[in-house]
Structures are given as structure tokens and as C-alpha cells.
Protein backbone atom coordinates (compact mmCIF):
# COMPACT_ATOMS: atom_id res chain seq x y z
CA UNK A 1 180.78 -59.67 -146.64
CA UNK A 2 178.85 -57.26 -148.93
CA UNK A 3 176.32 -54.69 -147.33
CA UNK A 4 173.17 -55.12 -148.74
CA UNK A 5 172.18 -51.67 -149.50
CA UNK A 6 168.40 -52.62 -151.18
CA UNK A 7 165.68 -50.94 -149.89
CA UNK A 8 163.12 -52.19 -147.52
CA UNK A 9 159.84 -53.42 -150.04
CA UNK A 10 156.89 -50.78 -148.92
CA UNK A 11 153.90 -52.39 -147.51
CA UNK A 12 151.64 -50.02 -149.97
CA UNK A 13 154.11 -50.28 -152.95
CA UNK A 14 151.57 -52.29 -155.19
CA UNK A 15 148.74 -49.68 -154.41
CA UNK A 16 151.62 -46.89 -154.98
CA UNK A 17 152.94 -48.37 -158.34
CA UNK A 18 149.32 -48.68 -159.85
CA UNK A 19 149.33 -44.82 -160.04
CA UNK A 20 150.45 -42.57 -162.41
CA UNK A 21 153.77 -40.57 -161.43
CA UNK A 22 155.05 -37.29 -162.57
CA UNK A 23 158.18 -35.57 -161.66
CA UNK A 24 159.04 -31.79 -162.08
CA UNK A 25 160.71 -28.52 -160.96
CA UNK A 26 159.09 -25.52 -160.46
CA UNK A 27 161.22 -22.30 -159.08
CA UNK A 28 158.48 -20.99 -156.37
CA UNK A 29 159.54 -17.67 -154.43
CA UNK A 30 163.28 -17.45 -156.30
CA UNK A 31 163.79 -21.12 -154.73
CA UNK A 32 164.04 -24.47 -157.12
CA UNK A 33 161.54 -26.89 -155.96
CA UNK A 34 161.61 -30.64 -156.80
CA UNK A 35 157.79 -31.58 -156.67
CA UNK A 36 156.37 -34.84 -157.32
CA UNK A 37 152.63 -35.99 -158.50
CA UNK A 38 150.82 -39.25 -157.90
CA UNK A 39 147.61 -39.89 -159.56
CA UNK A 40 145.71 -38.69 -163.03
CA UNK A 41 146.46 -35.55 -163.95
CA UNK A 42 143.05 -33.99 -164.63
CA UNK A 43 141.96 -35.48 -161.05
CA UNK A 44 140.89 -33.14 -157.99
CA UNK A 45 143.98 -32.02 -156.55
CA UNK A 46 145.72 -32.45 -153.24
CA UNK A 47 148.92 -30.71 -151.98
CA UNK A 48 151.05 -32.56 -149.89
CA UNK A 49 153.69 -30.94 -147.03
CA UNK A 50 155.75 -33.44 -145.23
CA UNK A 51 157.10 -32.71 -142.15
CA UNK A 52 161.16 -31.88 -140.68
CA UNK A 53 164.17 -33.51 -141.96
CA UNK A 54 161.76 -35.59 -144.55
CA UNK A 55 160.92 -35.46 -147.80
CA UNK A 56 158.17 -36.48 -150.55
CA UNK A 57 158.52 -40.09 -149.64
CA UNK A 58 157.06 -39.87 -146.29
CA UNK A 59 153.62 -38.99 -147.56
CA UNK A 60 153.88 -41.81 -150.22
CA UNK A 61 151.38 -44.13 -148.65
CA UNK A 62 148.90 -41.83 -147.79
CA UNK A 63 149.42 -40.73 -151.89
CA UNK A 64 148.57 -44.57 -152.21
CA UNK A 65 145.58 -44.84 -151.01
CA UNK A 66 143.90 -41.65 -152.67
CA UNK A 67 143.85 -42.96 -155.93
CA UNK A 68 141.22 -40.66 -156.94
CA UNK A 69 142.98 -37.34 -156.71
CA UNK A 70 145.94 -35.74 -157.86
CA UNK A 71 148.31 -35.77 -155.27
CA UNK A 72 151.27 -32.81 -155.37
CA UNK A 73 153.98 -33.62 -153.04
CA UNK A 74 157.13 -30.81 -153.04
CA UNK A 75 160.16 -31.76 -150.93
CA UNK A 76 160.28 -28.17 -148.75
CA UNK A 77 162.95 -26.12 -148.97
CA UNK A 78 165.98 -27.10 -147.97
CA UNK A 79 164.93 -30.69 -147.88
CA UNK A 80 165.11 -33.93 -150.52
CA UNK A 81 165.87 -32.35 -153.97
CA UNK A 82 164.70 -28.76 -153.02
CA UNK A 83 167.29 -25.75 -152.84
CA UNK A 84 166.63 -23.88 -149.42
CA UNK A 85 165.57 -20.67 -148.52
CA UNK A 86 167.52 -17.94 -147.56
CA UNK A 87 166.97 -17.56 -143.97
CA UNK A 88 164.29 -20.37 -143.29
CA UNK A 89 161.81 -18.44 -140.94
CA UNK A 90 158.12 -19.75 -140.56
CA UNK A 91 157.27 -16.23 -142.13
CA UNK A 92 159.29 -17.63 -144.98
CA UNK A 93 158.47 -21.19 -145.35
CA UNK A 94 154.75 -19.71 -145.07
CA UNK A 95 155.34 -17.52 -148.16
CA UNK A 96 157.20 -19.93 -150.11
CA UNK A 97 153.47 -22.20 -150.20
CA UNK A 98 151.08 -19.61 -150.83
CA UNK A 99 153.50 -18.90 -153.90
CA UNK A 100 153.64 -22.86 -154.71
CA UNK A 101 149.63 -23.38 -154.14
CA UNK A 102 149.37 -20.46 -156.60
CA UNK A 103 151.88 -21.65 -158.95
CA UNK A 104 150.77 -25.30 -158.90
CA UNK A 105 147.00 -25.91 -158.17
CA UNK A 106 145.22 -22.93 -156.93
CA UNK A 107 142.31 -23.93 -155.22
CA UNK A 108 143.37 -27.73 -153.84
CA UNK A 109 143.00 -28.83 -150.81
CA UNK A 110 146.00 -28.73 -148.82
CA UNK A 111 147.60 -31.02 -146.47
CA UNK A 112 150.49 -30.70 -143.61
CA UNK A 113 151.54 -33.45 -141.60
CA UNK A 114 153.74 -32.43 -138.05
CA UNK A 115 155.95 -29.48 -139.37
CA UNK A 116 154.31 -29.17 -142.36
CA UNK A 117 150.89 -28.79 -140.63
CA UNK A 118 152.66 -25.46 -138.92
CA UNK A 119 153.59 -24.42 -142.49
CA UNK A 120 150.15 -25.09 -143.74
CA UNK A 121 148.51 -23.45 -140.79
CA UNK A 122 150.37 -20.36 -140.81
CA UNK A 123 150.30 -19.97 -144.80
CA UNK A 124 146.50 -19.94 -144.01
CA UNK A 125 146.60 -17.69 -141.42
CA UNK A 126 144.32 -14.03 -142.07
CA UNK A 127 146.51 -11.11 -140.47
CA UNK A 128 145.28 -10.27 -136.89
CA UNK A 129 142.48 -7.33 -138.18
CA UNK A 130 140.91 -10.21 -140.24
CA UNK A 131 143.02 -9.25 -143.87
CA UNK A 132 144.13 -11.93 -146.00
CA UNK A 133 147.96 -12.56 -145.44
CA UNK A 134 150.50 -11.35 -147.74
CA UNK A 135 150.71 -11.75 -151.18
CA UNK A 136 147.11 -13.14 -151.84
CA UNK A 137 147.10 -15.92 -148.83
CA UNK A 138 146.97 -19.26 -149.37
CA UNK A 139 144.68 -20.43 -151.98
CA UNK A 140 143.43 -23.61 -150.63
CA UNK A 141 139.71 -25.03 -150.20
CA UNK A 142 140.26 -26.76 -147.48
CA UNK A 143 143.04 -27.93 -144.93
CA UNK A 144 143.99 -31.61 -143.83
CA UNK A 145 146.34 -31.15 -140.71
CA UNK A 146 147.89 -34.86 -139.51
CA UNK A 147 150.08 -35.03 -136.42
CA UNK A 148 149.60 -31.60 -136.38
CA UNK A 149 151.96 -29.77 -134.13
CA UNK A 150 149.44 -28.57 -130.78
CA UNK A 151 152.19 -28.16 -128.03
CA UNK A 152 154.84 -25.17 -127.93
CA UNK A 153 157.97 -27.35 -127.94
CA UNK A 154 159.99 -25.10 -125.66
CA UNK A 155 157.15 -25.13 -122.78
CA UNK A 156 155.74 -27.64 -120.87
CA UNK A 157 157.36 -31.53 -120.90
CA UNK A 158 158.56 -31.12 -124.03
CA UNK A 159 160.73 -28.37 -123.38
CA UNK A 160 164.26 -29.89 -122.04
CA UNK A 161 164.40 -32.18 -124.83
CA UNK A 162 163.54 -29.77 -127.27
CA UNK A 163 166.20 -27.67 -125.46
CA UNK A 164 168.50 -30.91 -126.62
CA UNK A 165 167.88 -31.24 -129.75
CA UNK A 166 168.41 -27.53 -130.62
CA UNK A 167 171.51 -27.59 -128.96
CA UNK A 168 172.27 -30.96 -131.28
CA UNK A 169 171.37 -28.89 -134.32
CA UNK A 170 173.42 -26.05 -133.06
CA UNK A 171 176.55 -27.91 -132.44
CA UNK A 172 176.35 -29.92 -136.30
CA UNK A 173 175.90 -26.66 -137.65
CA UNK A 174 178.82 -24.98 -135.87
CA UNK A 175 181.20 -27.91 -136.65
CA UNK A 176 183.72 -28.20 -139.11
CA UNK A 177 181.70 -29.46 -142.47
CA UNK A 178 182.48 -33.13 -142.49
CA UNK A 179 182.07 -33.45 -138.77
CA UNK A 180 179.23 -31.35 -138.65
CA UNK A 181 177.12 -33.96 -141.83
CA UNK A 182 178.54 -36.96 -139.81
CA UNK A 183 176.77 -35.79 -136.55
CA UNK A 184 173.61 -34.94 -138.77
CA UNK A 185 173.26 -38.10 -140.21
CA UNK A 186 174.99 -40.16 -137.26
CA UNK A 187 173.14 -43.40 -137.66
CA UNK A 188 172.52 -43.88 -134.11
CA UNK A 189 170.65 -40.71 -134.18
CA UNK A 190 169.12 -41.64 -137.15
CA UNK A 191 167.54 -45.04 -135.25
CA UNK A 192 166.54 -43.85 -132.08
CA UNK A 193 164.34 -40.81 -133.90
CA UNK A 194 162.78 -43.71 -135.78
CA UNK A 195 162.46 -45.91 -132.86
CA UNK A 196 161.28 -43.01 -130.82
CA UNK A 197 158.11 -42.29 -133.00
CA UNK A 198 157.23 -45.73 -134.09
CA UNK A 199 154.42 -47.88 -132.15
CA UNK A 200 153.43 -50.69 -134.80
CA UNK A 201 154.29 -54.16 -133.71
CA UNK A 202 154.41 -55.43 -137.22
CA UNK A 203 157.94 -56.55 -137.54
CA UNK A 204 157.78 -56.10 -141.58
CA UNK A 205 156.56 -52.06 -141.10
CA UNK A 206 158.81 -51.59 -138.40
CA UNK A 207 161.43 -52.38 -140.50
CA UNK A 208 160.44 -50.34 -143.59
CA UNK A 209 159.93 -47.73 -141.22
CA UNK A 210 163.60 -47.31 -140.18
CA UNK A 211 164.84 -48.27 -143.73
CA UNK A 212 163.00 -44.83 -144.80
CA UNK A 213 164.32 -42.68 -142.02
CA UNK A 214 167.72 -44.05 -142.63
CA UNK A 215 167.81 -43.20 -146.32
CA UNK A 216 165.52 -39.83 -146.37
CA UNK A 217 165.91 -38.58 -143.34
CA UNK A 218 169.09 -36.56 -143.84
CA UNK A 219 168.59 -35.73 -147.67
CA UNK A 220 168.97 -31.80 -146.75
CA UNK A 221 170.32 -28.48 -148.77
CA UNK A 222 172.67 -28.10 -145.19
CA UNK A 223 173.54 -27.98 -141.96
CA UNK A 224 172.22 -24.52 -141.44
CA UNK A 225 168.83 -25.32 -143.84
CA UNK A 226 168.11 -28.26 -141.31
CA UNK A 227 168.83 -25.63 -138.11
CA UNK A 228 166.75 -23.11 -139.19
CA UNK A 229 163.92 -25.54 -139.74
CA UNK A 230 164.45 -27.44 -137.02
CA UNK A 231 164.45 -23.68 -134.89
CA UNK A 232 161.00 -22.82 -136.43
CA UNK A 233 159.64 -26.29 -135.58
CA UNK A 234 160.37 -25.50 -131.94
CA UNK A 235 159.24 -22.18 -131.62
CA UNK A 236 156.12 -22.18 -133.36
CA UNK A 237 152.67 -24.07 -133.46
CA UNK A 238 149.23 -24.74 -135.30
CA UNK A 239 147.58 -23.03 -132.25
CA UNK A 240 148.92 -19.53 -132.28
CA UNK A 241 147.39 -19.31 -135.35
CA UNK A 242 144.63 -21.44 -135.72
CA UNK A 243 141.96 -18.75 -135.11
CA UNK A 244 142.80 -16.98 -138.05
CA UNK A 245 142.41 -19.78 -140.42
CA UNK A 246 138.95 -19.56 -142.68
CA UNK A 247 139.20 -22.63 -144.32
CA UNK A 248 137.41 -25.83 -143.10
CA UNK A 249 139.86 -28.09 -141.49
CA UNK A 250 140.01 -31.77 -140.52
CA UNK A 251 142.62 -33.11 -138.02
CA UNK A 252 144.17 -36.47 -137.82
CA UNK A 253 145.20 -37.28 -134.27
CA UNK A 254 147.02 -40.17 -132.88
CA UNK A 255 145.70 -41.37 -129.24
CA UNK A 256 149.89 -42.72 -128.74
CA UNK A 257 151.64 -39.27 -130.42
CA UNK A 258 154.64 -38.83 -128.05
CA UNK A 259 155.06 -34.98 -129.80
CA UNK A 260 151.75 -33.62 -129.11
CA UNK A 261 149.28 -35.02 -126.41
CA UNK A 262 145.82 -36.07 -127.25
CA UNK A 263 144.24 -33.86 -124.72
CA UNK A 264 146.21 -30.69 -126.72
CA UNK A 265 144.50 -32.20 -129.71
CA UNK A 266 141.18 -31.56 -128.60
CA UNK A 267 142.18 -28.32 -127.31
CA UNK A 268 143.40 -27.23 -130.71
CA UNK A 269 140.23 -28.28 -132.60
CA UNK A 270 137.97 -25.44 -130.17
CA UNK A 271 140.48 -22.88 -131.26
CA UNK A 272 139.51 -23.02 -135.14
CA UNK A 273 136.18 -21.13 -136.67
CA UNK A 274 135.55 -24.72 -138.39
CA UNK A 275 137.33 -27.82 -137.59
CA UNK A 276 136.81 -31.28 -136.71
CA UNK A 277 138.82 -33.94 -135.31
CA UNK A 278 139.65 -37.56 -136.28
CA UNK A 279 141.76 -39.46 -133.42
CA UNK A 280 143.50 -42.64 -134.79
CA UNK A 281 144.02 -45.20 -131.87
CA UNK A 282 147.44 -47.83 -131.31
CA UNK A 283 149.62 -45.24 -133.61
CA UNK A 284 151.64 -42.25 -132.76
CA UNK A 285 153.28 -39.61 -134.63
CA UNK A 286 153.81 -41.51 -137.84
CA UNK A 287 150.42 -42.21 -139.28
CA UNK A 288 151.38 -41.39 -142.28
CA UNK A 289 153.55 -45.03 -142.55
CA UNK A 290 151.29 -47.21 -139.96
CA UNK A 291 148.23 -45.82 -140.69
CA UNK A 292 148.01 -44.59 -144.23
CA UNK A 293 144.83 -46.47 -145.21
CA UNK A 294 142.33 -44.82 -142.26
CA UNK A 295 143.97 -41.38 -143.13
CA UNK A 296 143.17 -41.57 -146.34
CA UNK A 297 139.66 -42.68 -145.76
CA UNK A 298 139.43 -39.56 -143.48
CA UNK A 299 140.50 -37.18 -145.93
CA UNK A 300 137.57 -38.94 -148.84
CA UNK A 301 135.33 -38.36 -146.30
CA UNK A 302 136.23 -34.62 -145.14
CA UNK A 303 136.46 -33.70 -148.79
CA UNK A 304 133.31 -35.17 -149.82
CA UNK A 305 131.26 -33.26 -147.51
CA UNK A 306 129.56 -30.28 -146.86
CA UNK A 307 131.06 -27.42 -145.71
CA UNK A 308 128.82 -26.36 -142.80
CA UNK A 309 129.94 -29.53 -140.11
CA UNK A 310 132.22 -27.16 -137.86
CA UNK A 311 133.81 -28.04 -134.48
CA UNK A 312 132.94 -31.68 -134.24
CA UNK A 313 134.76 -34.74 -133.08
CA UNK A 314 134.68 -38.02 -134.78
């Protein structure tokens, strides 16, 4: 009997279909980058960084629901249709946006959900005297951070697993090449990652959920792109940096996020010159798929308003 091989229907594909989509590639710091636009193209812009092992689809239904803006969603380097980088550092993956913000929409607002908010954070980061990182710093207006990344993943009750999953990484990469992809994208793997971060009880979501993971969820450059990034993930957070960042910023917390507790949530929002924090309740460390709609209405509201509402907690 015949595998059916269709993809799960998205819960938000009527609201993502309605908008107008652009694809391109732009060569950003010497690397190709596949980006992808949702919305009018005269619009205020957004840009969009997913998070590890994913790609441009995973921000899709927060795109959705913001059909007022111009949403730019690259797949980072070494990830979906995106060449990597040479030696994928956090000082590199950093460098690589400040040259894409430049390059695509200087001046957006600029948004990094769980890896990507590390990327975001420390592409905004001033040096430690107070100068503007290297070349020009990131030219953003403001910063969206969702699921953003709070807890050193090598300290603390994170750290054995972590520990795990770097050896996992390790041992794909070190593997003979057809071994190595088959451990990588070892469907087992594949499903308990997915079943690990999911919390919705709707049967239909659930479903679409894994049906993403499963097809973009090991769409990487290689086995040593994915354990580079996967190494930076681990040994690097939005807090070691988040002093340092001018811009207003808005988090998007999850009360049930299994990555980074709520409490280090809160934490992280005293350690910015001007933040405030949203906490999303009954979802985890995929609001981006459950919760799409109240993220978006978030992000409306944080870039509608003034810029003087620092440190507070909604």
C-alpha cells in the first residue's frame, strides 16, 4: 500500500495564502541566502530568524497573522535552502545578520525565536565599552525575542541532556556520510523532538506539528553545519548579552517552555536597558505553531507604541 506523502493542511494556511509571497537569493557575508517575503512589498518591514535545525516555514503562521507588514524570513545558514558558513560560530552567525538587515531592510524590526533570538540578541549586542559592534551593528528599530533562549544549556537541569544531544551531534557528524544523515534525520529522533516541545491538545495541530518537523526539520547544508549550530545553541544565551542591547525589546514567553523556565524569563527581562515581557499560558516552546495568533497581536501592539515603556511585564 502506497505512502501517502501529502502534507499535513496548516491550520493558518487560508490567512497565509491571502498574502502576497516573494522568493529570492541574496549572497549576505560571501554566503548564498534563500530568503522569503510574506506581505506587500512597500509595507513596514519585519525580519524573521527561526530557530535550530528549522527553516522559513516555522515562522509561517506568525507571517500569517501580520498581514500588515512585510515579513522577511531567510533560512540561516546552513539551514533550508541557505549555503552555510564557514565555521558557524555565534560571532559568525551574528555577523552574517547585521550584513543581511543591512542588505535587506535596514531599519526593520527584527525578530528571533529560540536560537534565532541568541542570533538576534548578540547581532544587537554594543561591545563591552558601550561601541557599536562590528561592522556598523545591527540596524534594527526594535527587537521581538520569542522562546528566547534565558538558561545556559550546559548548567543547571538542562545540562546532562544538553551534554546528550551534543554528543548525538558529535557522533552523526563523525560517522561515515550515509550513516551519519540517517542518524540526523532518524525519524524516531525526529518525533520525540516534536513530541517533546509540543503541549496543544488539538489533535488536528498536533498533527501538523509533527508533519512540519518531519519534513523541515533536517533540510540542512551538513552534518558539520547542523554541529556547529547546534554547539553555539548550547553554549551561548540572550542573557550574556542582553545588557548591551539598545534597542527596545519585547519578549514572548511561554508559562509550559520545557527549554527555558518561566522564572529565567522574568529574570532576563531585568537584565535589558528596555524590555518588557509577554508570558503566553497552556503553550511551550513552540508558540510560533500553537500560538501564532496572540504572538502576532503582541508584536502589533509592541510596534505600535511608544518607545519610552521600559522594563514592564504584561
Amino acid at each position: 500500500m502506497p505512502v501517502d506523502d501529502r502534507p499535513v493542511s496548516s491550520p493558518y494556511s487560508v490567512l497565509l495564502d491571502a498574502l502576497p509571497q516573494r522568493e529570492r537569493e541574496l549572497v549576505v557575508d560571501g554566503v548564498r541566502t534563500a530568503v522569503f517575503e510574506y506581505g506587500p512589498a512597500d509595507a513596514p518591514p519585519i525580519v524573521f530568524v527561526h530557530g535550530f535545525r528549522g527553516d522559513h516555514h516555522g515562522l509561517e503562521p506568525v507571517a500569517a497573522h501580520l498581514p500588515g507588514f512585510r515579513v522577511i524570513a531567510p533560512d540561516l545558514p546552513g539551514f533550508g535552502s541557505s549555503d552555510a558558513l564557514p565555521h558557524a560560530t555565534i560571532e559568525a552567525y551574528a555577523a552574517w545578520l547585521r550584513a543581511f538587515v543591512a542588505a535587506a531592510a535596514p531599519g526593520a524590526a527584527v525578530l528571533g525565536h529560540s536560537f534565532g533570538s541568541i542570533v538576534v540578541a548578540h547581532a544587537a549586542a554594543h561591545g563591552a565599552d558601550g561601541s557599536a559592534p562590528e561592522p556598523d551593528g545591527l540596524g534594527a528599530s526594535r527587537i521581538v525575542l520569542v522562546n528566547p533562549i534565558a538558561t545556559p544549556a550546559l548548567a543547571g537541569a538542562n545540562r546532562f541532556g544538553s551534554l546528550l544531544a551534543l554528543g548525538y551531534y558529535r557522533t552523526a557528524a563523525a560517522l561515515p556520510e550515509r550513516a551519519g544523515l540517517a542518524v540526523l534525520g532518524a525519524p524516531p529522533i525526529v518525533r520525540g523532538m516534536s513530541v517533546f516541545m509540543a503541549k496543544t491538545r488539538d489533535p488536528q495541530v498536533l498533527r501538523w506539528i509533527h508533519d512540519q518537523h518531519d519534513r523541515y526539520f533536517s533540510r540542512y547544508a551538513s552534518r558539520q553545519a547542523v554541529l556547529e549550530a547546534f554547539d553555539a545553541s548550547i553554549r551561548h544565551t540572550v542573557g550574556e548579552v542582553a545588557a548591551r542591547v539598545a534597542q527596545p525589546v519585547q519578549l514572548i514567553a511561554a508559562d509550559r517552555d520545557d527549554i527555558t523556565p518561566l522564572a529565567h524569563q522574568h529574570r532576563l527581562r531585568t537584565l535589558f536597558p528596555d524590555a518588557r515581557l509577554s508570558v503566553l499560558t497552556g503553550v511551550g516552546h513552540l508558540v510560533h505553531y500553537e500560538q501564532p495568533r496572540e504572538a502576532a497581536r503582541i508584536i502589533r501592539r509592541f510596534l505600535a507604541e511608544p518607545a519610552a515603556t521600559a522594563n514592564a511585564e504584561q
